[in-house]
Structure formats: structure tokens, C-alpha cells
N, C-alpha and C. Protein backbone atom coordinates (compact mmCIF):
# COMPACT_ATOMS: atom_id res chain seq x y z
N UNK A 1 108.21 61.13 106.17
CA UNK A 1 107.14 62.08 106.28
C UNK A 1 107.65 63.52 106.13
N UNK A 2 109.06 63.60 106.34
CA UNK A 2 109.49 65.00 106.17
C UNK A 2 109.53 65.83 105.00
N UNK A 3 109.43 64.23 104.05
CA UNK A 3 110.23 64.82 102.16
C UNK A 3 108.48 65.11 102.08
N UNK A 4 107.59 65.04 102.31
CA UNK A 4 106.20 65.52 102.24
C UNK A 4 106.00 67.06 102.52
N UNK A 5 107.04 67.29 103.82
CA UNK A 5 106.27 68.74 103.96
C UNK A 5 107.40 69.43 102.74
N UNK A 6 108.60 68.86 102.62
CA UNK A 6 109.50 69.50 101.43
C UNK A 6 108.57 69.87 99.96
N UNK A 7 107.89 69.04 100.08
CA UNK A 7 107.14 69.13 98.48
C UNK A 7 105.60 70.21 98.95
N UNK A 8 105.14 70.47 99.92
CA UNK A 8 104.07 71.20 100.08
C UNK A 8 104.37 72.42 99.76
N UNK A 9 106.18 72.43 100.79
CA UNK A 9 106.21 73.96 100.88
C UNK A 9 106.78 74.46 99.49
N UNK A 10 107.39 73.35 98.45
CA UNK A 10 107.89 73.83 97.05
C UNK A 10 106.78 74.15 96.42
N UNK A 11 105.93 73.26 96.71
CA UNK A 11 104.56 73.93 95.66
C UNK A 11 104.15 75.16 95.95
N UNK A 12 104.48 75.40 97.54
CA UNK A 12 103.35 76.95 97.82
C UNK A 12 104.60 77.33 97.51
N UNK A 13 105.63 77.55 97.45
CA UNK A 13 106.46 78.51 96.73
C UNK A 13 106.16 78.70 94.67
N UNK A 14 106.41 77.20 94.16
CA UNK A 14 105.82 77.86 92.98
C UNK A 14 105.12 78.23 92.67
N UNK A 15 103.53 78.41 93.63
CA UNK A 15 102.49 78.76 93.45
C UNK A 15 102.52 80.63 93.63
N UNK A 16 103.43 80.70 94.38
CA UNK A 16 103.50 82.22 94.90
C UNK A 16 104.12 82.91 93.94
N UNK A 17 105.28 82.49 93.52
CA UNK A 17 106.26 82.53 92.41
C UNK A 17 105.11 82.47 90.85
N UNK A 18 104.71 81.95 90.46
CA UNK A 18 103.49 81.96 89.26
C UNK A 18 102.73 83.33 89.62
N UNK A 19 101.91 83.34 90.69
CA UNK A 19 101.13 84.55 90.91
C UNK A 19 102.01 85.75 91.04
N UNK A 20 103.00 85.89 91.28
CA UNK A 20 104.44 87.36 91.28
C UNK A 20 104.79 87.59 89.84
N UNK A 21 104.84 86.35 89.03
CA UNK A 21 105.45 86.62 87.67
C UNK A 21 103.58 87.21 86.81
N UNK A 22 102.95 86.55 86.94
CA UNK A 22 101.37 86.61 86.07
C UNK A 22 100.89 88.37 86.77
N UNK A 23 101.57 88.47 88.03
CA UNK A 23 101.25 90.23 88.03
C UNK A 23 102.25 90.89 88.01
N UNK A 24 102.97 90.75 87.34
CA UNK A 24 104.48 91.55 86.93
C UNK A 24 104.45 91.59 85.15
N UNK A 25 104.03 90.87 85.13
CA UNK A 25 103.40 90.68 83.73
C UNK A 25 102.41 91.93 83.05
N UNK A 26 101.21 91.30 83.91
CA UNK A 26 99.76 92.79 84.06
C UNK A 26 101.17 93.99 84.07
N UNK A 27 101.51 94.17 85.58
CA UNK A 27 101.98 95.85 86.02
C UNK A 27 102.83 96.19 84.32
N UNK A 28 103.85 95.13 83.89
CA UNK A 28 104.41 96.22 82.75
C UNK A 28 103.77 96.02 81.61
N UNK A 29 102.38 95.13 81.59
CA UNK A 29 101.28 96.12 80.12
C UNK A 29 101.07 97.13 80.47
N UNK A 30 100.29 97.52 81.52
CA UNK A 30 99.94 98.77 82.29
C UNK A 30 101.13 99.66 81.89
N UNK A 31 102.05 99.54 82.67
CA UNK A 31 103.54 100.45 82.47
C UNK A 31 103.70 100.98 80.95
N UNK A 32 103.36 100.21 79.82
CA UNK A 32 103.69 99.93 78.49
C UNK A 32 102.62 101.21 77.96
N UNK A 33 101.12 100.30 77.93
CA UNK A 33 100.62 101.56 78.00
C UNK A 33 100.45 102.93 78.17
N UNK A 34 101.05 103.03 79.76
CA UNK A 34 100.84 104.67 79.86
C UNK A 34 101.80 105.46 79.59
N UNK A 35 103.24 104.53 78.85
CA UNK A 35 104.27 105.10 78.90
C UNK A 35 104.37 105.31 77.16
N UNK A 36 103.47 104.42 76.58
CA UNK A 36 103.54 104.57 75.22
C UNK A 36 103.12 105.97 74.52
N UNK A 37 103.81 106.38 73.85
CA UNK A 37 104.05 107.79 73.70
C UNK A 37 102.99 107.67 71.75
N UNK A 38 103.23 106.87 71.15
CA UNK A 38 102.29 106.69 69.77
C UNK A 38 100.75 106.26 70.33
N UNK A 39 100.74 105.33 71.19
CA UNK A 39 99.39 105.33 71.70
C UNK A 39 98.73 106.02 71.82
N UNK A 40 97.37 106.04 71.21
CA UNK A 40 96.28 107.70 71.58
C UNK A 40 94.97 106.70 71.62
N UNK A 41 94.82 107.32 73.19
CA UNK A 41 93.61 106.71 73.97
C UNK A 41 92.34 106.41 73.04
N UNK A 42 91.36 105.11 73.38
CA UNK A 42 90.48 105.26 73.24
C UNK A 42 89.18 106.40 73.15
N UNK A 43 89.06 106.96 72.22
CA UNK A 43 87.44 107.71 72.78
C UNK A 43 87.10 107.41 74.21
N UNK A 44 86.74 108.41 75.24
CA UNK A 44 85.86 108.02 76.02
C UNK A 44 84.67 108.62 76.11
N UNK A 45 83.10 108.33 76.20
CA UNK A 45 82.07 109.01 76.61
C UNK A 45 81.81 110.32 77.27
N UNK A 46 81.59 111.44 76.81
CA UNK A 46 81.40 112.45 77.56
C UNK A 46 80.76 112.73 78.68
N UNK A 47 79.80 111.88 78.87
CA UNK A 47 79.04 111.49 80.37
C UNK A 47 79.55 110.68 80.92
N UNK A 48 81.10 110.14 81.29
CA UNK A 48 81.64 109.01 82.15
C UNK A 48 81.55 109.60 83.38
N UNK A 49 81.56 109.09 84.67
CA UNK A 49 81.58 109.40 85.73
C UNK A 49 82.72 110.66 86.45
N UNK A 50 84.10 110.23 85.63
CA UNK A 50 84.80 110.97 85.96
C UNK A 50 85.11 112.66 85.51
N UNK A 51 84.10 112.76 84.32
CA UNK A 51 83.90 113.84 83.98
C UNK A 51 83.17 113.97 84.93
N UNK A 52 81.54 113.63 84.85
CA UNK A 52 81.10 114.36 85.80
C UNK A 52 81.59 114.97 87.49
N UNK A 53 82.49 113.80 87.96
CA UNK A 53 83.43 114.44 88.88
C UNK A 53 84.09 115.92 88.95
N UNK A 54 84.29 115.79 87.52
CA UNK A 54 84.99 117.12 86.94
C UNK A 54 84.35 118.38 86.99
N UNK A 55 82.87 118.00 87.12
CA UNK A 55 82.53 119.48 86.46
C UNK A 55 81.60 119.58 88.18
N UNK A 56 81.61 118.74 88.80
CA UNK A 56 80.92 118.74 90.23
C UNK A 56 82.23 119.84 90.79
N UNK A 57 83.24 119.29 90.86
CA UNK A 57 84.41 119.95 91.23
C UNK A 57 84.71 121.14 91.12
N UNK A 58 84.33 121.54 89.72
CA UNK A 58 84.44 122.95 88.74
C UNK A 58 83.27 123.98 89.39
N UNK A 59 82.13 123.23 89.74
CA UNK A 59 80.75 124.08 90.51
C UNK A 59 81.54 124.69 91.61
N UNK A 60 81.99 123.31 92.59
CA UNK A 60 82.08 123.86 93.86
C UNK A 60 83.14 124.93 94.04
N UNK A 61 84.43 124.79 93.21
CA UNK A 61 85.19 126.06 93.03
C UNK A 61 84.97 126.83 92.87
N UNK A 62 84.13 127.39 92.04
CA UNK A 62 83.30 128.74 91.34
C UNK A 62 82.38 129.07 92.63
N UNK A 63 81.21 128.18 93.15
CA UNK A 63 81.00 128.79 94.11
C UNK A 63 81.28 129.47 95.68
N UNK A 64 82.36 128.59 96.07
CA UNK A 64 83.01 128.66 96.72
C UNK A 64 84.65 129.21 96.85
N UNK A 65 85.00 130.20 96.08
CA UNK A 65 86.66 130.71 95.99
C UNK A 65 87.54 130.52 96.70
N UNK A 66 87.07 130.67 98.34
CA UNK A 66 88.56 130.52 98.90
C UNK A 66 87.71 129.63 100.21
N UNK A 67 87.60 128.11 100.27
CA UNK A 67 86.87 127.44 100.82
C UNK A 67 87.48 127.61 102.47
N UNK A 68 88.95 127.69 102.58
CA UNK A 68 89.70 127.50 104.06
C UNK A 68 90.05 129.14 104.57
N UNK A 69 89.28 129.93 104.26
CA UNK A 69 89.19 131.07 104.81
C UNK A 69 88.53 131.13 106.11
N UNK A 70 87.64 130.60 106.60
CA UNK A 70 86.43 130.71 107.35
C UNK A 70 87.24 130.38 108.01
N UNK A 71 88.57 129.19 108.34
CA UNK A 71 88.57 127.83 108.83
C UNK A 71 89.98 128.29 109.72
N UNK A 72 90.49 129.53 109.75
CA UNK A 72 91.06 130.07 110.88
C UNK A 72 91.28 129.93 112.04
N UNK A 73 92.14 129.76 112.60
CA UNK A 73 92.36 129.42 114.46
C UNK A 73 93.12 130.71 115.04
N UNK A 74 92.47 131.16 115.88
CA UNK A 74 93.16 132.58 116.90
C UNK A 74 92.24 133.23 116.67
């Protein structure tokens, strides 16, 4: 009954071992990508979210110049 738990725990090891290599895999496309220097990004949409982030950001600066002034202690 012992050579049973031997084979459970080899499987959850190759199982862990498969899932470490299949995202080590992903991380250096990723890596590949952003490091690829001939690569030139997709187009993205001028209304993506993160623009608009951008220009929400750009308001509140402009209206606000020096936001941690107020925010003084003494």
C-alpha cells in the first residue's frame, strides 16, 4: 500500500512540474515580446480604456497643480 502513495505523490509532482514548465513557457513569450526590439506594436484604438485613464489623469493635473500642498502637518 505504500508503493501507492509513491505513485500519487510522483504524479502530483509531474503534475506541478508540467504546470511550472507550460508557465515558464507563457513568461518568456511575454519576455520575447517586450524585449523584441524589431517588433512594432499592434495599432491600438484611440478610445481604449487606458487612454482614457490618460487623459482623466491629464484633467486632474491641470486642475489641480500642487495636489499635497493643503496636506501639511504643524
Amino acid at each position: 500500500m505504500s508503493w501507492q502513495l509513491w505513485v500519487l505523490i510522483a504524479l502530483a509532482a509531474a503534475g506541478v512540474l508540467l504546470l511550472a514548465v507550460a508557465r515558464m513557457r507563457h513568461a518568456r513569450k511575454v519576455f520575447d515580446d517586450i524585449t523584441d526590439l524589431e517588433h512594432t506594436p499592434a495599432s491600438t484604438p484611440a478610445d481604449s480604456p487606458a487612454d482614457e485613464l490618460a487623459r482623466a489623469r491629464a484633467r486632474a493635473r491641470a486642475a489641480h497643480p500642487e495636489p499635497g500642498r493643503h496636506r501639511r502637518h504643524g
